[in-house]
N, C-alpha and C. Protein backbone atom coordinates (compact mmCIF):
# COMPACT_ATOMS: atom_id res chain seq x y z
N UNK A 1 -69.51 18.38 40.04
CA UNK A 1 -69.98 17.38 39.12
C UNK A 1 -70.65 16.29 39.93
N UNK A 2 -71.39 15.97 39.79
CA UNK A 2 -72.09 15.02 39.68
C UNK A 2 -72.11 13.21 39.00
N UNK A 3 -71.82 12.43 39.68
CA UNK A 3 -72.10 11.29 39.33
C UNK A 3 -72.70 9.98 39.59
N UNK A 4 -73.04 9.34 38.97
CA UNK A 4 -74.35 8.15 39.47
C UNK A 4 -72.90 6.73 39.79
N UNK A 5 -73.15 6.72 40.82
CA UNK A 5 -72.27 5.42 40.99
C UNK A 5 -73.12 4.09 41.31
N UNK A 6 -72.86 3.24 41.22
CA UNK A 6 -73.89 1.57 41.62
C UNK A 6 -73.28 1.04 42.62
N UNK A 7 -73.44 0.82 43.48
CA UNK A 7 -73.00 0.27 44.91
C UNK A 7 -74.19 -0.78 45.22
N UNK A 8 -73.44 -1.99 45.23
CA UNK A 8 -74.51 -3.05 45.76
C UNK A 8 -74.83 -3.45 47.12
N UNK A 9 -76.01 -3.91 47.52
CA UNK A 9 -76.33 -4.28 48.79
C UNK A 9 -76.40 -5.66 48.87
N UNK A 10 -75.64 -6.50 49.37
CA UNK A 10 -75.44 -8.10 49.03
C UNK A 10 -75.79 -8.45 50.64
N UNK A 11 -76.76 -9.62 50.48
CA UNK A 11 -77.61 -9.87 50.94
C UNK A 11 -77.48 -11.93 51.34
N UNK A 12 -78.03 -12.43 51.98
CA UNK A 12 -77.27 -13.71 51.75
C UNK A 12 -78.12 -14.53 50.69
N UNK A 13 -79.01 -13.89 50.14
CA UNK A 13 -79.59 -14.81 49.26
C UNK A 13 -80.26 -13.86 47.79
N UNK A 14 -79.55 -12.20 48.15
CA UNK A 14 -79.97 -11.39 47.16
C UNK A 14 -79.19 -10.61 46.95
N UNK A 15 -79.30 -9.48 45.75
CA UNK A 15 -78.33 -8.13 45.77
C UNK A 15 -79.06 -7.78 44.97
N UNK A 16 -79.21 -6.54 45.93
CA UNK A 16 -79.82 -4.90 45.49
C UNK A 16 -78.81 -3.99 44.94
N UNK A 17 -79.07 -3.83 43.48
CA UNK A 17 -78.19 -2.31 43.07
C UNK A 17 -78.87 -1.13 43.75
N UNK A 18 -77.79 -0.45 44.21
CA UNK A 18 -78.43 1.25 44.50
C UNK A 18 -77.66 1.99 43.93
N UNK A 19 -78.35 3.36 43.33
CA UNK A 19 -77.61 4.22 42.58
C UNK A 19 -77.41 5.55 44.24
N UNK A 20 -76.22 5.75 43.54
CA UNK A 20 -75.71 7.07 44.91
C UNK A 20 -75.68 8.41 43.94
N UNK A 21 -75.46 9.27 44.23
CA UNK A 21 -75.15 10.93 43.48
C UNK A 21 -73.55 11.15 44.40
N UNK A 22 -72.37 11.66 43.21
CA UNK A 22 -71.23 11.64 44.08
C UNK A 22 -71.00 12.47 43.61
N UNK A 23 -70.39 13.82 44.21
CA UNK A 23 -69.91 14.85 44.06
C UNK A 23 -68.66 15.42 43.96
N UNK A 24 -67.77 15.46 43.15
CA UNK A 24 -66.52 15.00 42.67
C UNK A 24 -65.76 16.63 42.58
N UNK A 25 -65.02 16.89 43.41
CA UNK A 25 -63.90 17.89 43.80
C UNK A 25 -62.48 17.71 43.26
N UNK A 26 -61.66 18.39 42.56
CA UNK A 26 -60.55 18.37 41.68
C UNK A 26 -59.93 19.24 41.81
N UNK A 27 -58.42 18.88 42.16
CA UNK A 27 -57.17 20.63 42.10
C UNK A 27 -56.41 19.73 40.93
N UNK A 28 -55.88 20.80 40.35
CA UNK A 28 -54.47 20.38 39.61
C UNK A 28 -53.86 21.37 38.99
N UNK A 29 -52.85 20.96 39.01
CA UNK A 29 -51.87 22.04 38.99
C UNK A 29 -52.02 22.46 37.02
N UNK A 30 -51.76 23.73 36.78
CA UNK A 30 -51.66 24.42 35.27
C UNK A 30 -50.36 23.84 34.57
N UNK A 31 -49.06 22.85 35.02
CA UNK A 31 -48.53 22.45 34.13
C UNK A 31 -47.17 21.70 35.38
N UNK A 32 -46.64 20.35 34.62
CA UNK A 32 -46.14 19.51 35.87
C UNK A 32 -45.12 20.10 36.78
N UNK A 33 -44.45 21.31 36.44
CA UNK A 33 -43.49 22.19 37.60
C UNK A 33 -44.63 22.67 38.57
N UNK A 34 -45.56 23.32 37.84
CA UNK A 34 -46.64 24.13 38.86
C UNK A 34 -46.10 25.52 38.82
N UNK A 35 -45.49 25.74 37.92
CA UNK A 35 -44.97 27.65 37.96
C UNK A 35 -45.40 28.09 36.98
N UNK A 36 -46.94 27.67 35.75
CA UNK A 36 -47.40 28.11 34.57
C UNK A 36 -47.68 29.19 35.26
N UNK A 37 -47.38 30.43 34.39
CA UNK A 37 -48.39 31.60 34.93
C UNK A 37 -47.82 32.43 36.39
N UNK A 38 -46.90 32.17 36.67
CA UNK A 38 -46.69 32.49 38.31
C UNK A 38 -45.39 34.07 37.97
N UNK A 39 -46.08 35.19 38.15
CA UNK A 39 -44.70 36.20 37.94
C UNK A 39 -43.31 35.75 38.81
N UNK A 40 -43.37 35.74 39.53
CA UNK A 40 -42.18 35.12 40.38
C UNK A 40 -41.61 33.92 40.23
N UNK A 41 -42.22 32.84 39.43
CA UNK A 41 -41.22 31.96 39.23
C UNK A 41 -41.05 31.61 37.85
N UNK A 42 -40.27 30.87 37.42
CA UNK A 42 -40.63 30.72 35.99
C UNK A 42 -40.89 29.40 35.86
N UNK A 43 -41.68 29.19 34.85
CA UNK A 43 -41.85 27.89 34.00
C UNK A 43 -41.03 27.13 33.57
N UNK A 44 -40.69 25.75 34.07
CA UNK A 44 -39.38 24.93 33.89
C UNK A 44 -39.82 23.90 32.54
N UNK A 45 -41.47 23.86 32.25
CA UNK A 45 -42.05 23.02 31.95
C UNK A 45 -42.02 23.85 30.00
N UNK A 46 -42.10 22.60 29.40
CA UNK A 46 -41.84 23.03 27.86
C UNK A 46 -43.47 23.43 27.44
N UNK A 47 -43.62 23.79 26.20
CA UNK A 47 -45.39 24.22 25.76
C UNK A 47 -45.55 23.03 25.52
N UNK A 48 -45.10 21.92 25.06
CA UNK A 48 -45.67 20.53 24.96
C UNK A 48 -45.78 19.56 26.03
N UNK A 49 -44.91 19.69 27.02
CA UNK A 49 -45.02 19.45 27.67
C UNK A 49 -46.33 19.90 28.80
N UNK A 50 -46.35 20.99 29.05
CA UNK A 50 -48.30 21.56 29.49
C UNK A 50 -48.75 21.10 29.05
N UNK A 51 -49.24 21.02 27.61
CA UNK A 51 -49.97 20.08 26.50
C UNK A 51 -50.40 19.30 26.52
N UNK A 52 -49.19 18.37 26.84
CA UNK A 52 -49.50 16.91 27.43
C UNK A 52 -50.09 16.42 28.86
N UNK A 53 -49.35 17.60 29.47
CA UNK A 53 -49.99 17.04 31.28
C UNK A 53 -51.57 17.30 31.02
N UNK A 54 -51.89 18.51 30.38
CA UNK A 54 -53.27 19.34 30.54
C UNK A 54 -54.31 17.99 29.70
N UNK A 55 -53.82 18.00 28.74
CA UNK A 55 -54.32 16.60 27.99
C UNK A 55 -54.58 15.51 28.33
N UNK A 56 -53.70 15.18 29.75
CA UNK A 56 -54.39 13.92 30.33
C UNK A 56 -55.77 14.14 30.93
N UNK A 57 -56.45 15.28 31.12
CA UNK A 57 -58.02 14.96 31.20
C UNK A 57 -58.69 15.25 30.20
N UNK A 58 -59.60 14.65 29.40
CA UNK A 58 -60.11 14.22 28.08
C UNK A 58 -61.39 15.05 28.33
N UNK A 59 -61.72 15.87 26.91
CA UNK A 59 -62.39 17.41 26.71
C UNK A 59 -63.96 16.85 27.44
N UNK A 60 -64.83 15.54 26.73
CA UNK A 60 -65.72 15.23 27.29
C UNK A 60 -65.44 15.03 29.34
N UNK A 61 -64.49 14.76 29.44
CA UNK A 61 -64.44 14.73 31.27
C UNK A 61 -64.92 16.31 32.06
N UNK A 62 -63.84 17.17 31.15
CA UNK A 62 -64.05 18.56 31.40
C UNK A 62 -65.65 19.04 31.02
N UNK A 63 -65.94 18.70 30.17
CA UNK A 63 -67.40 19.06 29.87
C UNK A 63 -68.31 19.07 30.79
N UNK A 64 -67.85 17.80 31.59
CA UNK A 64 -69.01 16.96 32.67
C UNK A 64 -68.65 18.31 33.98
N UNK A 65 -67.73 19.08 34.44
CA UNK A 65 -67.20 19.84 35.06
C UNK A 65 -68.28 20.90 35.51
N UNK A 66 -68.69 21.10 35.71
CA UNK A 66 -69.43 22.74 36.24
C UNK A 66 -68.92 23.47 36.37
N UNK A 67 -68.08 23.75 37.37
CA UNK A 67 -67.20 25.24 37.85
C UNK A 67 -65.61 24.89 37.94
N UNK A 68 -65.17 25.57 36.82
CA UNK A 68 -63.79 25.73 36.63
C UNK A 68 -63.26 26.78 37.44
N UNK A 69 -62.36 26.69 38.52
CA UNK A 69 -62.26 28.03 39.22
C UNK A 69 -60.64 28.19 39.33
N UNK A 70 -59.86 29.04 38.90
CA UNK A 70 -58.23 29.39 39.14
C UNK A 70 -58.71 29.98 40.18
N UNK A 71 -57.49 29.15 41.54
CA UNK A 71 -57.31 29.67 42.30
C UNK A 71 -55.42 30.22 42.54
N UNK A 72 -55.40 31.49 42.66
CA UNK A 72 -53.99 31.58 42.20
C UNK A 72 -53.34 31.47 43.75
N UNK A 73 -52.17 31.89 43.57
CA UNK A 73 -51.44 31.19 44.55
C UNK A 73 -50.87 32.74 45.35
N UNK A 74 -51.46 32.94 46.49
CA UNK A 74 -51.05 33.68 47.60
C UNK A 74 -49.65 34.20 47.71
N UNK A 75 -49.23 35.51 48.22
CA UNK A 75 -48.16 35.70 48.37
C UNK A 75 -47.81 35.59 50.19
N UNK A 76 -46.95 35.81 50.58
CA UNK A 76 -46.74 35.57 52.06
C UNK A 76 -47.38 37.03 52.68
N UNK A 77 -47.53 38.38 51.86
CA UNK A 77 -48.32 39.06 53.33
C UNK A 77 -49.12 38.93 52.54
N UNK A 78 -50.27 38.42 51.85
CA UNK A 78 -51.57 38.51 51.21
C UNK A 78 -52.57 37.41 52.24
N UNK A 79 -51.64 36.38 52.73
CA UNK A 79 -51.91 35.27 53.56
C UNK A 79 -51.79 35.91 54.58
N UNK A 80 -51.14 36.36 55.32
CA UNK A 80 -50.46 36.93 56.38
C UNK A 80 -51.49 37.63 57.37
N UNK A 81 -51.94 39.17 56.48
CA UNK A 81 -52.44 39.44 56.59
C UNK A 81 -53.76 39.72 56.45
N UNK A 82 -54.38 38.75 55.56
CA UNK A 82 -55.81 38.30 55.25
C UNK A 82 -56.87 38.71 56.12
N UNK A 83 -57.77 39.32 55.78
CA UNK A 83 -58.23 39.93 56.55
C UNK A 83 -59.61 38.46 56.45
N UNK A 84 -60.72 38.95 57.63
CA UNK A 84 -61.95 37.68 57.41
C UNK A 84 -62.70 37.87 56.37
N UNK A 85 -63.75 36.60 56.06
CA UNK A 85 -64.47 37.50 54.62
C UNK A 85 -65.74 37.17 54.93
N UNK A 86 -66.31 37.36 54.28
CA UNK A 86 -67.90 36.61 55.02
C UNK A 86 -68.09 35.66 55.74
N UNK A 87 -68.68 35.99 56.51
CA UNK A 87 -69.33 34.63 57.41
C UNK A 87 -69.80 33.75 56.98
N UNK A 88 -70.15 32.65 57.97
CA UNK A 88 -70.98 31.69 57.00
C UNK A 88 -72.41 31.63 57.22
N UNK A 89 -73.11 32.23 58.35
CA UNK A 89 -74.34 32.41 58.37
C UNK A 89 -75.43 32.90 57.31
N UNK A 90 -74.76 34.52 57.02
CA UNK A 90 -75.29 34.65 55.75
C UNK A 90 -75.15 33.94 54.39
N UNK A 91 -74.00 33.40 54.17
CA UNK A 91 -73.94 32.48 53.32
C UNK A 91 -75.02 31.38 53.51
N UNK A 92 -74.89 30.21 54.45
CA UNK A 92 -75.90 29.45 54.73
C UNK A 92 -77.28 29.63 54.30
N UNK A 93 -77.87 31.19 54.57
CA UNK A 93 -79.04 31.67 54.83
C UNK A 93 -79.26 31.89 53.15
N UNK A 94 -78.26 32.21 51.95
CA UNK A 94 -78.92 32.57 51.22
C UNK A 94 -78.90 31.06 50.17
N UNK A 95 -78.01 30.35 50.63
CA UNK A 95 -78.04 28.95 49.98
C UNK A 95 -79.01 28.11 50.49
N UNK A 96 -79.78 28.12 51.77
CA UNK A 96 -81.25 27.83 51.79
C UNK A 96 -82.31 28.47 51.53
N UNK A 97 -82.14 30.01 50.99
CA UNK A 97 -83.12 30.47 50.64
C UNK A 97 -83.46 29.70 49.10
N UNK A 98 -82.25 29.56 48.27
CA UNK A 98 -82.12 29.23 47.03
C UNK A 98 -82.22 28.04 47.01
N UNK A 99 -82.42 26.79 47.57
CA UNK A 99 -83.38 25.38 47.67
C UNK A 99 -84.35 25.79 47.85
N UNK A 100 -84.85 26.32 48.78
CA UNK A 100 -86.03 26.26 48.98
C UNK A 100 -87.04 26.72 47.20
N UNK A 101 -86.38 27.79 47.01
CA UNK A 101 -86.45 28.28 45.22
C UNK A 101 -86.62 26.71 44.35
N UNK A 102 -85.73 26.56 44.48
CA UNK A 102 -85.87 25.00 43.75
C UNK A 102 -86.64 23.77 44.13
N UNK A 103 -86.90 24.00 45.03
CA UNK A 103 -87.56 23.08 45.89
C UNK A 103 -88.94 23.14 45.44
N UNK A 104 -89.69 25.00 45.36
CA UNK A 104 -90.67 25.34 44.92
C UNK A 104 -91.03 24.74 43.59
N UNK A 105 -89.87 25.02 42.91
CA UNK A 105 -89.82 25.09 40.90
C UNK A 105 -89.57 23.05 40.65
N UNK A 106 -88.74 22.52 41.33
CA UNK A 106 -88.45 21.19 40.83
C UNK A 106 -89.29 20.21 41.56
N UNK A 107 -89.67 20.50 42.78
CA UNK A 107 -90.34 19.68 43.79
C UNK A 107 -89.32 19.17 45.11
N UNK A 108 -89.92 18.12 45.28
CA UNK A 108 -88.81 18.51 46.76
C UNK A 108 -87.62 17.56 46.61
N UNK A 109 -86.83 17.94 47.33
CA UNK A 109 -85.14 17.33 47.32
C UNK A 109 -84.65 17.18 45.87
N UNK A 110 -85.00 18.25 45.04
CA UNK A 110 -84.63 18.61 43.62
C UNK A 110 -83.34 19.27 43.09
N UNK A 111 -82.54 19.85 42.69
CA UNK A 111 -81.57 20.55 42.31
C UNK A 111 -81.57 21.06 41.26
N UNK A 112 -81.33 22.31 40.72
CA UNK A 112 -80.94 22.59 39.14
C UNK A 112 -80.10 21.77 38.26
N UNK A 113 -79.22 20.95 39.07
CA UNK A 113 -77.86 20.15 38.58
C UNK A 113 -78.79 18.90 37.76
N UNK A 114 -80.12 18.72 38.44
CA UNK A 114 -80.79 17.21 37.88
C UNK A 114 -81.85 17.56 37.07
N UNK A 115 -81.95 18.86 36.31
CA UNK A 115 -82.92 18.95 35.63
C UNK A 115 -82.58 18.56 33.99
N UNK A 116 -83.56 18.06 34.21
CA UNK A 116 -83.83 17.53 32.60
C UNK A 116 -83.45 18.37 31.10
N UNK A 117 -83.13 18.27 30.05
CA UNK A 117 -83.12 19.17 29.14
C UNK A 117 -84.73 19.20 28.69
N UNK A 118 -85.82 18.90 28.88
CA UNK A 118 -87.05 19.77 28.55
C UNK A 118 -87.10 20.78 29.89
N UNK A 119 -86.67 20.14 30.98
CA UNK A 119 -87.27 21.13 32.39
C UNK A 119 -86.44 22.34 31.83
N UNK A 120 -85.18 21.70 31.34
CA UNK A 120 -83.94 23.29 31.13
C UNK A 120 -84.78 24.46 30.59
N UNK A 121 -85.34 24.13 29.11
CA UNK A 121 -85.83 24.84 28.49
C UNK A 121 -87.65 25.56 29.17
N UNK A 122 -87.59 24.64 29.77
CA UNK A 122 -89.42 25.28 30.31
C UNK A 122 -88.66 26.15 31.36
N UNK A 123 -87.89 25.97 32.24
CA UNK A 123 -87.50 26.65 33.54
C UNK A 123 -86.42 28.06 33.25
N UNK A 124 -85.94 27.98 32.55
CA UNK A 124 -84.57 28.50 32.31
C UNK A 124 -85.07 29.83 30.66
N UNK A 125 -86.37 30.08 30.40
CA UNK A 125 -86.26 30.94 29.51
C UNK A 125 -85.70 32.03 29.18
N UNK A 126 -85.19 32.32 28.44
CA UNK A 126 -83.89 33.31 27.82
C UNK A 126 -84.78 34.30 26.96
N UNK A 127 -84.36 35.16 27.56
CA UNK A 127 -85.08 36.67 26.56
C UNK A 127 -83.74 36.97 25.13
N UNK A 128 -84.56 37.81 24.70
CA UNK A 128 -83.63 37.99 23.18
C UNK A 128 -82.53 38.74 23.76
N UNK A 129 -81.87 39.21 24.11
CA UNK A 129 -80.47 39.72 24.93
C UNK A 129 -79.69 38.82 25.42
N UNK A 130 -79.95 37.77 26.04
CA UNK A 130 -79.73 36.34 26.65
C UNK A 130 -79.53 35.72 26.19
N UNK A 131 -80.36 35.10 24.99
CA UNK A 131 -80.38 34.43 23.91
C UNK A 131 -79.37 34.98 22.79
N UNK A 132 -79.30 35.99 22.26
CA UNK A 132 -77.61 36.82 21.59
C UNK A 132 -76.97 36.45 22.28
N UNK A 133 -76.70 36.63 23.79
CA UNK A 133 -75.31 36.60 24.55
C UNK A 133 -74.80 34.94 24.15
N UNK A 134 -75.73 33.99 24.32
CA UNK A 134 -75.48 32.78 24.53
C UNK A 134 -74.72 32.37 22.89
N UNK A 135 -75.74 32.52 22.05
CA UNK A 135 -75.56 32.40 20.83
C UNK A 135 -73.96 32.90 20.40
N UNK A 136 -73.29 33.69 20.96
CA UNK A 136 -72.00 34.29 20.86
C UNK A 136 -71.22 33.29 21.41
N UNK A 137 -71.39 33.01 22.99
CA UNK A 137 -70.20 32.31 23.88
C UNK A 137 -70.50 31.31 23.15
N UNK A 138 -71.32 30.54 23.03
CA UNK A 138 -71.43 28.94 21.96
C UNK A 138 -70.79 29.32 20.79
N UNK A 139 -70.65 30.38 20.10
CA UNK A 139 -69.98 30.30 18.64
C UNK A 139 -68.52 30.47 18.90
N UNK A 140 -68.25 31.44 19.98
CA UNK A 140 -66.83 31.88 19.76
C UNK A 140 -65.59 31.13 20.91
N UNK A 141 -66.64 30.04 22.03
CA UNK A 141 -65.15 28.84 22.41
C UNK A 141 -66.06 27.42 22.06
N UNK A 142 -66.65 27.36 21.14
CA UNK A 142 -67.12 26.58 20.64
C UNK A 142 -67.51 25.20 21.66
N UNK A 143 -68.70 25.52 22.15
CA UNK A 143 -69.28 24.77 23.01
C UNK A 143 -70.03 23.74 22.09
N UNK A 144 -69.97 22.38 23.41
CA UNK A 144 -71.02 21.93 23.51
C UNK A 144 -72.59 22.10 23.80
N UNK A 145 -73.36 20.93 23.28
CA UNK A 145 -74.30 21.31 23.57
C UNK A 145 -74.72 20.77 24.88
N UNK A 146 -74.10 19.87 25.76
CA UNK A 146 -74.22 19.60 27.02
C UNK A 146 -73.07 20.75 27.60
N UNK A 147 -72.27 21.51 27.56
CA UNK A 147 -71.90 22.44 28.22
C UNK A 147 -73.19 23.45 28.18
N UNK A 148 -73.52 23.68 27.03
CA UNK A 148 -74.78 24.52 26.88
C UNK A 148 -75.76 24.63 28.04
N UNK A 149 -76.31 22.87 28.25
CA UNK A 149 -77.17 22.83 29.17
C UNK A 149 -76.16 22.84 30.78
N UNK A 150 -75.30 23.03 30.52
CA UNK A 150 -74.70 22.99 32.20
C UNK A 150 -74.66 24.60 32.42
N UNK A 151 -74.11 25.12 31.47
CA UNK A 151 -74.30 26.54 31.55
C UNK A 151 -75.50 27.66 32.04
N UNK A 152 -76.18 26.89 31.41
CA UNK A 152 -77.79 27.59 32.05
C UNK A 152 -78.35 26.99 33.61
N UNK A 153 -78.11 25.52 33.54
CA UNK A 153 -78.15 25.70 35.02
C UNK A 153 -77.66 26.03 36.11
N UNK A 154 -76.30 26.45 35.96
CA UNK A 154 -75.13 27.12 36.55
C UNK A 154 -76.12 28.63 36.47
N UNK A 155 -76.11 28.86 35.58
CA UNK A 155 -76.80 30.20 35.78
C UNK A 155 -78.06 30.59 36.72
N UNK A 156 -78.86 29.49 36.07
CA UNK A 156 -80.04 29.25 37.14
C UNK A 156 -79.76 28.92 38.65
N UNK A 157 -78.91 28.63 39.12
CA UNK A 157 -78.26 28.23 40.62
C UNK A 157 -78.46 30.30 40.98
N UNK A 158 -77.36 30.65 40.21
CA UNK A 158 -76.80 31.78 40.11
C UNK A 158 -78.33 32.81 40.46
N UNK A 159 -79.05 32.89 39.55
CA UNK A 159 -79.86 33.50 39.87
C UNK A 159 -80.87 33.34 41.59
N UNK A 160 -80.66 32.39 41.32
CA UNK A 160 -81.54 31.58 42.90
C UNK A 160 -81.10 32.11 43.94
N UNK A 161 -79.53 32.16 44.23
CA UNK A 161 -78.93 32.63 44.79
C UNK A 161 -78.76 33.89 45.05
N UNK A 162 -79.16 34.89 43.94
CA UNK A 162 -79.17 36.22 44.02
C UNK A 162 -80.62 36.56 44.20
N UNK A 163 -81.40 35.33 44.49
CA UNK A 163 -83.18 35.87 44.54
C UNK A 163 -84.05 36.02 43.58
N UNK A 164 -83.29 36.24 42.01
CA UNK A 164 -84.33 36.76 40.80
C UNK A 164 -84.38 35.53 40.27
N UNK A 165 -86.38 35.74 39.73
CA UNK A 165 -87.05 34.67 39.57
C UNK A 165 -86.53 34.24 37.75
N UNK A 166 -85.79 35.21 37.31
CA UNK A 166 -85.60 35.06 35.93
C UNK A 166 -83.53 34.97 35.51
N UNK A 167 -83.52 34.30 34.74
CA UNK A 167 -81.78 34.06 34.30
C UNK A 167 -82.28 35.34 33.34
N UNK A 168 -80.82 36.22 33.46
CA UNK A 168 -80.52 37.25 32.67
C UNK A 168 -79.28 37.26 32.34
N UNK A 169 -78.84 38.09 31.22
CA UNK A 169 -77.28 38.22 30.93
C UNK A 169 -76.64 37.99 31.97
N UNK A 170 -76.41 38.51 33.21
CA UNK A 170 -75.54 39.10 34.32
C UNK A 170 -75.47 37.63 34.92
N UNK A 171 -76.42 36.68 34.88
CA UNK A 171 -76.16 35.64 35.57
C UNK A 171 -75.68 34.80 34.76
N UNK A 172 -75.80 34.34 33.37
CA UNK A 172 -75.02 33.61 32.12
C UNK A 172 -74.32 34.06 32.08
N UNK A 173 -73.65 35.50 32.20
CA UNK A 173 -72.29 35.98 31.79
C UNK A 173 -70.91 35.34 33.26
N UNK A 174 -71.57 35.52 34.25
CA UNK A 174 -70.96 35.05 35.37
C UNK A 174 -71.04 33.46 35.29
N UNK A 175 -72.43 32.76 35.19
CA UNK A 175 -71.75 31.09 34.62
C UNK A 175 -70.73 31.12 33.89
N UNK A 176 -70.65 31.39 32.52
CA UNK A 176 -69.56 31.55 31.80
C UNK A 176 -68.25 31.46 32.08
N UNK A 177 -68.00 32.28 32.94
CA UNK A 177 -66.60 33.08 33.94
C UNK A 177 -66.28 31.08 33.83
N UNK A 178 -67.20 30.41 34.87
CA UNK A 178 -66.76 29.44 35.89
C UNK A 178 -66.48 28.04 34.69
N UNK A 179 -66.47 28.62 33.13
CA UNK A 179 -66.02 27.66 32.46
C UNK A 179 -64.78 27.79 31.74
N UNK A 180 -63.75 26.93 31.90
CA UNK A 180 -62.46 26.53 31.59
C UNK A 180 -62.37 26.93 30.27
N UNK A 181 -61.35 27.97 30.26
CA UNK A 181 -61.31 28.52 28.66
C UNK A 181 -59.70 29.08 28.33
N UNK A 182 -59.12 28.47 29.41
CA UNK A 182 -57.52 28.74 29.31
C UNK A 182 -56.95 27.50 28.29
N UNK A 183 -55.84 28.34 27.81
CA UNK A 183 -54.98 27.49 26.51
C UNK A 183 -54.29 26.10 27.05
N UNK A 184 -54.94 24.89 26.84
CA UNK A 184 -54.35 23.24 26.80
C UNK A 184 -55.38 23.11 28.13
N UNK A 185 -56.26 23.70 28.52
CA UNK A 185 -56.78 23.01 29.87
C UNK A 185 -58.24 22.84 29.00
């Protein structure tokens, strides 16, 4: 996520507002024991109680969210023995291939994250397969229409990243994934 913060530059006889872009990282636990969901331990925590913890972040906050990701919790030889996983070179290499993509399409030092809802719609066209798919996930966890537009640019990242010049099902269906659709969260 993304946010515009105002940080002033005070001066002895002036002050300059500057706007910053802050990029905002979040863990929290699925309910206040931390054993929602866990086969091995059990849940000490009541259903209202989740309810309530999950409830202290307010649906518009979550909205503002991009990538909802469960990360579940390791067992001791899963850690143990972990094997390596990708490097980061190729990683690196294909996350500058995919600015540079954007770089082309938005201009320079641009992002998908800052595009406009007209750029959404000029950049981001949806074929009739795409357009059904979407039309479904918006009806059936009942989205917003600013999740809407986060969704497609999530997708559009997605595609950049995989190289194709066009968002298709396969890349909306995988945005999708990265939105929060578990019960009280």
């Amino acid at each position: 996520m993304y946010a515009r913060a105002m940080t002033g530059l005070l001066l002895t006889t002036h002050s300059l507002p500057r706007q910053g872009l802050v990029s905002v990282v979040g863990a929290m636990n699925p309910c206040p024991c931390g054993y929602k969901g866990l086969p091995e331990e059990k849940c000490i925590s009541s259903p209202a109680t989740c309810g309530r913890y999950a409830g202290k972040i307010s649906g518009p906050l979550m909205d503002r969210i991009d990538l909802h990701i469960e990360v579940p919790r390791l067992k001791p030889d899963e850690l143990i023995g972990a094997t390596d996983g990708e490097a980061s070179a190729p990683i690196r290499d294909r996350v500058m291939a995919a600015r540079e993509r954007q770089n082309g399409r938005l201009g320079s030092h641009r992002v998908n994250a800052k595009m406009s809802p007209r750029e959404i719609r000029e950049m981001v066209p949806l074929d009739k397969e795409s357009e059904d798919f979407m039309k479904l996930v918006m009806a059936r966890l009942n989205l917003s229409a600013r999740v809407y537009d986060r969704l497609l640019k999530v997708a559009r990242t997605i595609a950049d990243l995989a190289g194709d010049e066009q968002v298709v099902k396969k890349h909306l269906s995988e945005a999708v994934q990265y939105r929060d659709r578990s019960e009280g969260f």
